[in-house]
PDB file of N, CA and C in Angstrom:
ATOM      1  N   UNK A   1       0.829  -1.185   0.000  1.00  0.00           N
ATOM      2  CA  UNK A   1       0.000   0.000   0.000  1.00  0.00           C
ATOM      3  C   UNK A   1       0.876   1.253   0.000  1.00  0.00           C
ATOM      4  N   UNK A   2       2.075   1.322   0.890  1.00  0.00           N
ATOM      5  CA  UNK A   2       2.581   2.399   0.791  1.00  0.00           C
ATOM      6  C   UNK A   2       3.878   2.645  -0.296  1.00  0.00           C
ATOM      7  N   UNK A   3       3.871   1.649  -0.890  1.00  0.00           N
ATOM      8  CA  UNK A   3       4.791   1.886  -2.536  1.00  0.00           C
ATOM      9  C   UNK A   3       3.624   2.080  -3.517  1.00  0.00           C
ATOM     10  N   UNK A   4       2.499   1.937  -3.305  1.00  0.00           N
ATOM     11  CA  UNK A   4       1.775   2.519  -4.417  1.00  0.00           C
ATOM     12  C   UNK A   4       1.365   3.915  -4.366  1.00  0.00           C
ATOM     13  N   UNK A   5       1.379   4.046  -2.808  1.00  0.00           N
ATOM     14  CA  UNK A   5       1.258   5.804  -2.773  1.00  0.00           C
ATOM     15  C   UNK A   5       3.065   6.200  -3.475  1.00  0.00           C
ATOM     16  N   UNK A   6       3.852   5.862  -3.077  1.00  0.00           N
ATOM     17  CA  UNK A   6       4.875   6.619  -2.937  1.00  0.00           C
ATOM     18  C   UNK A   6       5.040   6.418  -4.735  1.00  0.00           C
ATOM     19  N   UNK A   7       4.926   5.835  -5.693  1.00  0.00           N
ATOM     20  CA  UNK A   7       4.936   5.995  -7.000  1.00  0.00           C
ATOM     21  C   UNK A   7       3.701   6.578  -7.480  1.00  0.00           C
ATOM     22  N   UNK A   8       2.658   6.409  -6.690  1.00  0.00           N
ATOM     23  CA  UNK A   8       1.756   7.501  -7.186  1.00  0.00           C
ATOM     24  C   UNK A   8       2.289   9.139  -7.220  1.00  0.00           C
ATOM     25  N   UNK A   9       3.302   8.964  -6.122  1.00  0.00           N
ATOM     26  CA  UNK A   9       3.257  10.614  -6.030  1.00  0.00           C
ATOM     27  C   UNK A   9       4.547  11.086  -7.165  1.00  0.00           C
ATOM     28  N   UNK A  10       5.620  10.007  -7.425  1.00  0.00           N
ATOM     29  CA  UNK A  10       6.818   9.784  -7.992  1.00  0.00           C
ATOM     30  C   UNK A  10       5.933  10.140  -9.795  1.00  0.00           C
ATOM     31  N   UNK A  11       5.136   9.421 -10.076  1.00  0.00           N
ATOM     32  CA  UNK A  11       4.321   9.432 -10.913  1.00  0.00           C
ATOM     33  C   UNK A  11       4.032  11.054 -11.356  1.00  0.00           C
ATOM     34  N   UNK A  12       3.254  11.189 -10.549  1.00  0.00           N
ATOM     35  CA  UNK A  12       2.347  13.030 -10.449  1.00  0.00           C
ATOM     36  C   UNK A  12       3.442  13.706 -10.782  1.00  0.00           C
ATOM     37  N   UNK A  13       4.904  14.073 -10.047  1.00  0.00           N
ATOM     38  CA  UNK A  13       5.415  14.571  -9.802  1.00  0.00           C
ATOM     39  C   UNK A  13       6.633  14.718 -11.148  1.00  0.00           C
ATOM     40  N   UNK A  14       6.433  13.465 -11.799  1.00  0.00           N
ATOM     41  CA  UNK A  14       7.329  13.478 -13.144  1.00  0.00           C
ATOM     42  C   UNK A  14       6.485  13.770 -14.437  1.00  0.00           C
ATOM     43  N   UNK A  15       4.978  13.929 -14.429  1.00  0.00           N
ATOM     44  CA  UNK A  15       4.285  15.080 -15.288  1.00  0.00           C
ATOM     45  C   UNK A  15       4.172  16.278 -14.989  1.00  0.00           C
ATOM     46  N   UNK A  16       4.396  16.704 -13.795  1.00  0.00           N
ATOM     47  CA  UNK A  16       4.489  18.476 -13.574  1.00  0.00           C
ATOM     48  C   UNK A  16       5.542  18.533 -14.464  1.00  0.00           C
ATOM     49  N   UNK A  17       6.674  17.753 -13.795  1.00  0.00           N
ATOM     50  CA  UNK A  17       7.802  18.209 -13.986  1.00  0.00           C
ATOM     51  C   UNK A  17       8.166  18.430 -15.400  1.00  0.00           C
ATOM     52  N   UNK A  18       7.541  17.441 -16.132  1.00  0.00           N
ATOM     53  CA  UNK A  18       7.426  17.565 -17.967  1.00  0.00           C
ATOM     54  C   UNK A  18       6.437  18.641 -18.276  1.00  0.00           C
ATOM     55  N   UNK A  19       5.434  19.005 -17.664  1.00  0.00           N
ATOM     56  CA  UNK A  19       4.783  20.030 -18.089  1.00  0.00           C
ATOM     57  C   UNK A  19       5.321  21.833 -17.910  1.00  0.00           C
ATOM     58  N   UNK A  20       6.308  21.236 -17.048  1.00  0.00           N
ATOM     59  CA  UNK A  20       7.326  22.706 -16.864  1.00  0.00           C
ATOM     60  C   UNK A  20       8.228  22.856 -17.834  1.00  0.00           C
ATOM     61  N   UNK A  21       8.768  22.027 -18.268  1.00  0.00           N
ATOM     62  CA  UNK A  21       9.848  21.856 -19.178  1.00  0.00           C
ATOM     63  C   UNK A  21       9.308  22.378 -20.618  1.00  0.00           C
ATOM     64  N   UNK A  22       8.369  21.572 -21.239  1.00  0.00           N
ATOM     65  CA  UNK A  22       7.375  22.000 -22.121  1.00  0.00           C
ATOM     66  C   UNK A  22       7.109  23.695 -22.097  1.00  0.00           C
ATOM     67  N   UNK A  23       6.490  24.181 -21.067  1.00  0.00           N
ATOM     68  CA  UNK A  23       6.366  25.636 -20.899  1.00  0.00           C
ATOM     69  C   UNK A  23       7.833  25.915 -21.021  1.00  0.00           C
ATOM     70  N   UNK A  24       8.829  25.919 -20.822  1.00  0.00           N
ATOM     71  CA  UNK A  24      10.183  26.669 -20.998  1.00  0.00           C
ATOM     72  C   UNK A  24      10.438  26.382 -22.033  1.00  0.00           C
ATOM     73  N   UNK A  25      10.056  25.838 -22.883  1.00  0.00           N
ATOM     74  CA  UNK A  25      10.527  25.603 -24.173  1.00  0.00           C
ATOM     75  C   UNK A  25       9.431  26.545 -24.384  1.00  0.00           C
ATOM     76  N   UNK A  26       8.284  26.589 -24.511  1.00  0.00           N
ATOM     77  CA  UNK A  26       7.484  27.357 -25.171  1.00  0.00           C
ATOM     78  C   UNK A  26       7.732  28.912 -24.995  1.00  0.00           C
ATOM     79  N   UNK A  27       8.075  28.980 -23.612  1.00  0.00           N
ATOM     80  CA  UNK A  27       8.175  30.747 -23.781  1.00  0.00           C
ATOM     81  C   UNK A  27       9.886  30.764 -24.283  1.00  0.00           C
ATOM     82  N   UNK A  28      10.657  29.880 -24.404  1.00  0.00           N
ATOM     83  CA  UNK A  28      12.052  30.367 -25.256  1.00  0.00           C
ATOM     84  C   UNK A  28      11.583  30.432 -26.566  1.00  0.00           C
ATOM     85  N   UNK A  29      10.681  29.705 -27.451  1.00  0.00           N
ATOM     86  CA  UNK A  29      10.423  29.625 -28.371  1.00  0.00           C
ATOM     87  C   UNK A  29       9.762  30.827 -28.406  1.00  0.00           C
ATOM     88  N   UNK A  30       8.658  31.655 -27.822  1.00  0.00           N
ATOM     89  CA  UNK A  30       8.497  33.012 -27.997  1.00  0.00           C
ATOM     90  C   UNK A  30       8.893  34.477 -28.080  1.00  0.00           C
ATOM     91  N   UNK A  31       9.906  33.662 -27.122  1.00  0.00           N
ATOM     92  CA  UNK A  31      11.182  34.854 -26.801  1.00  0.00           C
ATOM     93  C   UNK A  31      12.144  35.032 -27.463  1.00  0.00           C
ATOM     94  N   UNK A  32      12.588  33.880 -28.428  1.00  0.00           N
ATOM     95  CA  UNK A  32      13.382  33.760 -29.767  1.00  0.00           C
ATOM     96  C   UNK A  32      12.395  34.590 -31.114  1.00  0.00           C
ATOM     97  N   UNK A  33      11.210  34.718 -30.956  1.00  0.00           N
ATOM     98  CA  UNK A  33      10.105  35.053 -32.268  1.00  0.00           C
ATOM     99  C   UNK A  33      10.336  36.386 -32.281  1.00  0.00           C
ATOM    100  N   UNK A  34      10.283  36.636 -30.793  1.00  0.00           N
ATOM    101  CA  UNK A  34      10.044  38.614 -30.407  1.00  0.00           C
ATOM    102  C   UNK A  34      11.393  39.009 -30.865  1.00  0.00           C
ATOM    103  N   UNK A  35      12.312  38.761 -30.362  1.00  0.00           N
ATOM    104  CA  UNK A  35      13.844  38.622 -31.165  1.00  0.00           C
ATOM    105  C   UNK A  35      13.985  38.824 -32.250  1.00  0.00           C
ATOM    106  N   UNK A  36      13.175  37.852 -33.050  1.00  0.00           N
ATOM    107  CA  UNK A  36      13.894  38.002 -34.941  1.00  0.00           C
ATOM    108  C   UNK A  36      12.711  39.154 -34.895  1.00  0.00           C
ATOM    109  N   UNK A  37      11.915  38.873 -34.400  1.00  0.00           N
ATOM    110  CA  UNK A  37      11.260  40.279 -35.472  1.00  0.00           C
ATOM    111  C   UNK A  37      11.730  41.746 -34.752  1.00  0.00           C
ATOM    112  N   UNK A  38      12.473  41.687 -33.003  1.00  0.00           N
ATOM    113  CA  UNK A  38      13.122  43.047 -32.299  1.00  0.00           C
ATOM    114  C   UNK A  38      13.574  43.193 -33.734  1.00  0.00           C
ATOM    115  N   UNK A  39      14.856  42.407 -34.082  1.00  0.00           N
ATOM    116  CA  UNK A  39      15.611  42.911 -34.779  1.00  0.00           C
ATOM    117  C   UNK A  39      15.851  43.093 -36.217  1.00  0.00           C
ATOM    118  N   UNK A  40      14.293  42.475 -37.039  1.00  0.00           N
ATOM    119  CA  UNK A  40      13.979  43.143 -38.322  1.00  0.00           C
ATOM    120  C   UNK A  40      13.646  44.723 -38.457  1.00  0.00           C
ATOM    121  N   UNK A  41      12.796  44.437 -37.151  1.00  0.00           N
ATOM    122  CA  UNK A  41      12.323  46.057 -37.573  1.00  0.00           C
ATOM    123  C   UNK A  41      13.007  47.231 -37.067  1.00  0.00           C
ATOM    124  N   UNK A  42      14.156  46.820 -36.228  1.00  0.00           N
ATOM    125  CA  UNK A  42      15.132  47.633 -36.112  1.00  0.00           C
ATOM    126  C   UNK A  42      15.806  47.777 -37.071  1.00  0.00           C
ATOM    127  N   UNK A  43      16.205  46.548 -38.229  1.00  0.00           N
ATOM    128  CA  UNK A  43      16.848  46.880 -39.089  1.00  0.00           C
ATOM    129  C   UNK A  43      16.273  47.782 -40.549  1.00  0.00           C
ATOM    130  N   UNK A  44      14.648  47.908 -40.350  1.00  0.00           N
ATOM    131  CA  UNK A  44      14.118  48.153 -41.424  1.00  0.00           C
ATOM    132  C   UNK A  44      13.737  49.874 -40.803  1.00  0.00           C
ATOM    133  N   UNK A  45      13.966  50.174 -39.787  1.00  0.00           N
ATOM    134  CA  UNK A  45      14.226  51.433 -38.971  1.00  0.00           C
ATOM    135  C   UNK A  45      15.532  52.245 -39.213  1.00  0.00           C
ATOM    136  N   UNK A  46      16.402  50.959 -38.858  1.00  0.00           N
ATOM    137  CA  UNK A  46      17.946  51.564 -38.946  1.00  0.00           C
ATOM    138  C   UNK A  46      17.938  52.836 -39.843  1.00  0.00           C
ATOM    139  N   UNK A  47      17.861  52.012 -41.267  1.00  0.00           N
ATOM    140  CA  UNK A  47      18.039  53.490 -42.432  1.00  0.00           C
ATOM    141  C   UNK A  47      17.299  55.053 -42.047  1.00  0.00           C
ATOM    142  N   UNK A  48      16.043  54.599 -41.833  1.00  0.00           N
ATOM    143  CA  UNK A  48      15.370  55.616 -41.543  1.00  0.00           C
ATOM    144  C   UNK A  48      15.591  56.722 -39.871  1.00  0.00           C
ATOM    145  N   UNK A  49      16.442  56.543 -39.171  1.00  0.00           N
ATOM    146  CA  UNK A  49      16.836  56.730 -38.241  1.00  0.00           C
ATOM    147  C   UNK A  49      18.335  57.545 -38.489  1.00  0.00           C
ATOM    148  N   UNK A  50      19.000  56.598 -39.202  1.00  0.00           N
ATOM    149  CA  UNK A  50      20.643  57.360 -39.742  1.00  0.00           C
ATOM    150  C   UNK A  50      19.902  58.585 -40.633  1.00  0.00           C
ATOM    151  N   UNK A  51      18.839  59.022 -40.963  1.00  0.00           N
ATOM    152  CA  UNK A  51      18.655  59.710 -41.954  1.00  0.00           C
ATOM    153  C   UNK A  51      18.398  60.906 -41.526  1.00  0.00           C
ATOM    154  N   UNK A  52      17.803  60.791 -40.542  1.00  0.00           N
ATOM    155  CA  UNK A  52      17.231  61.690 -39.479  1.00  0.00           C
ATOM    156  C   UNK A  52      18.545  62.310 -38.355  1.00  0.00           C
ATOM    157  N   UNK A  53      18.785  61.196 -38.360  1.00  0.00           N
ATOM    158  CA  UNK A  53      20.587  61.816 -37.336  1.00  0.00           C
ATOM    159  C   UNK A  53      21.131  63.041 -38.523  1.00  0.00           C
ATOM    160  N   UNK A  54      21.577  62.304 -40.026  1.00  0.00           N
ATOM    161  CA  UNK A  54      22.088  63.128 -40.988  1.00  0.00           C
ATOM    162  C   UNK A  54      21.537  64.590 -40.987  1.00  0.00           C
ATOM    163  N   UNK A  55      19.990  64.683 -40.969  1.00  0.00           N
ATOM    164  CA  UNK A  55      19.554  66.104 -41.441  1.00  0.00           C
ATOM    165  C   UNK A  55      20.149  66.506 -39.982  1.00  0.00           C
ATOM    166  N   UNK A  56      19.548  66.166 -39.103  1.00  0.00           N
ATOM    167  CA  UNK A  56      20.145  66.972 -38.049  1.00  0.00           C
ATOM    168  C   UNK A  56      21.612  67.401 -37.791  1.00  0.00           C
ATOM    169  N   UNK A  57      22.672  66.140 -38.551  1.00  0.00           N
ATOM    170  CA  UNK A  57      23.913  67.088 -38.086  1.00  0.00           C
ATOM    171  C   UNK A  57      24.446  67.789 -39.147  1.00  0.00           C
ATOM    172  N   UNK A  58      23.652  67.962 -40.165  1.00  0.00           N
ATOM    173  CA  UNK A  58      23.817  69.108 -41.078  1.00  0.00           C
ATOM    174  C   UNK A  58      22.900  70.049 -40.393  1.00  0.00           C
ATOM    175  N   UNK A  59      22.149  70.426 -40.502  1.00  0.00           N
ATOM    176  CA  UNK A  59      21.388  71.400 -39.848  1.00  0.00           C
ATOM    177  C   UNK A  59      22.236  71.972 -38.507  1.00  0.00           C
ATOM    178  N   UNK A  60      22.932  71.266 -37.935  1.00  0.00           N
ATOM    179  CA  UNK A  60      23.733  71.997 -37.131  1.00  0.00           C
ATOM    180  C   UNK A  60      24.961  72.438 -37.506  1.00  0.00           C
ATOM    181  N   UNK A  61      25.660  71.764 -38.628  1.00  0.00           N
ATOM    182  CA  UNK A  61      26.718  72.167 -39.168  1.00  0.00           C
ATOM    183  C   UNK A  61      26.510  73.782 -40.231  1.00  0.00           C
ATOM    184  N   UNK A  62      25.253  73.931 -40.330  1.00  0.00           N
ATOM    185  CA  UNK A  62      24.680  75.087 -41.066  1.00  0.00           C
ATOM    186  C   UNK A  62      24.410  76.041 -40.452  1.00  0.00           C
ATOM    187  N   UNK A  63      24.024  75.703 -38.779  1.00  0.00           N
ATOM    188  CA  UNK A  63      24.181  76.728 -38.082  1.00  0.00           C
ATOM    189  C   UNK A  63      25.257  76.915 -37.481  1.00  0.00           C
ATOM    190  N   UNK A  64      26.041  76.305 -37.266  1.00  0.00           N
ATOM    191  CA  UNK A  64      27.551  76.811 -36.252  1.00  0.00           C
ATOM    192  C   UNK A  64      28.278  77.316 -37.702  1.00  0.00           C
ATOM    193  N   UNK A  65      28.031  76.922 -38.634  1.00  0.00           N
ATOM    194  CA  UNK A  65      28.987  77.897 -39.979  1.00  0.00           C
ATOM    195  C   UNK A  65      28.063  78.960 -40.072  1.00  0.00           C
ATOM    196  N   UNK A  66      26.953  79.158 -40.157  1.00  0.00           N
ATOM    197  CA  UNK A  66      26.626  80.433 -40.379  1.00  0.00           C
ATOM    198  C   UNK A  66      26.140  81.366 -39.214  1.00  0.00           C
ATOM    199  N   UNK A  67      26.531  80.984 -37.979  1.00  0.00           N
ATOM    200  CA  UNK A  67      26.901  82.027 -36.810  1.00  0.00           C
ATOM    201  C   UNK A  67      28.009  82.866 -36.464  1.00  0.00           C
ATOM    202  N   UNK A  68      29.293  82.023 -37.723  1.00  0.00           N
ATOM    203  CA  UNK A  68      30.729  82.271 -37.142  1.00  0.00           C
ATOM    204  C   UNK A  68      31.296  83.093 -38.520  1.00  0.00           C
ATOM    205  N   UNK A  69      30.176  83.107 -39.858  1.00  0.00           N
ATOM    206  CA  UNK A  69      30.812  84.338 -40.915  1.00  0.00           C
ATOM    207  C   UNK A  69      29.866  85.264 -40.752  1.00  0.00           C
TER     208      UNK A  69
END
C-alpha cells in the first residue's frame, strides 16, 4: 500500500515536472520570435533613423557655420 502511494506521487510529480519543461521551451520559443522580429524592424528602422541623425547634423553644421561668418 505504501509503494503505491509513494509511485503515485513519484508518478504526479514526473508530469508536472514535464509540463514545466514543455512551458520553458514554449516561452524560449516566444522569446526567440520577439527577437527576430526586435531585430527586423530595427533593421528596417535603422536606415530611416541614420537619416534623421544626418539632417540633423547638417542642420547643425549650417548653423555653427553660419553664426561664425
Amino acid at each position: 500500500m505504501m509503494t503505491k502511494y509513494i509511485f503515485g506521487k513519484l508518478k504526479r510529480r514526473e508530469r508536472q515536472s514535464s509540463r514545466r519543461g514543455q512551458t520553458l521551451v514554449e516561452y524560449a520559443l516566444i522569446l526567440a520570435f520577439i527577437s527576430v522580429v526586435a531585430i527586423l524592424v530595427l533593421q528596417q528602422l535603422g536606415g530611416e533613423v541614420t537619416k534623421v541623425f544626418e539632417t540633423i547634423r547638417g542642420k547643425l553644421q549650417e548653423a555653427r557655420t553660419g553664426s561664425t561668418t
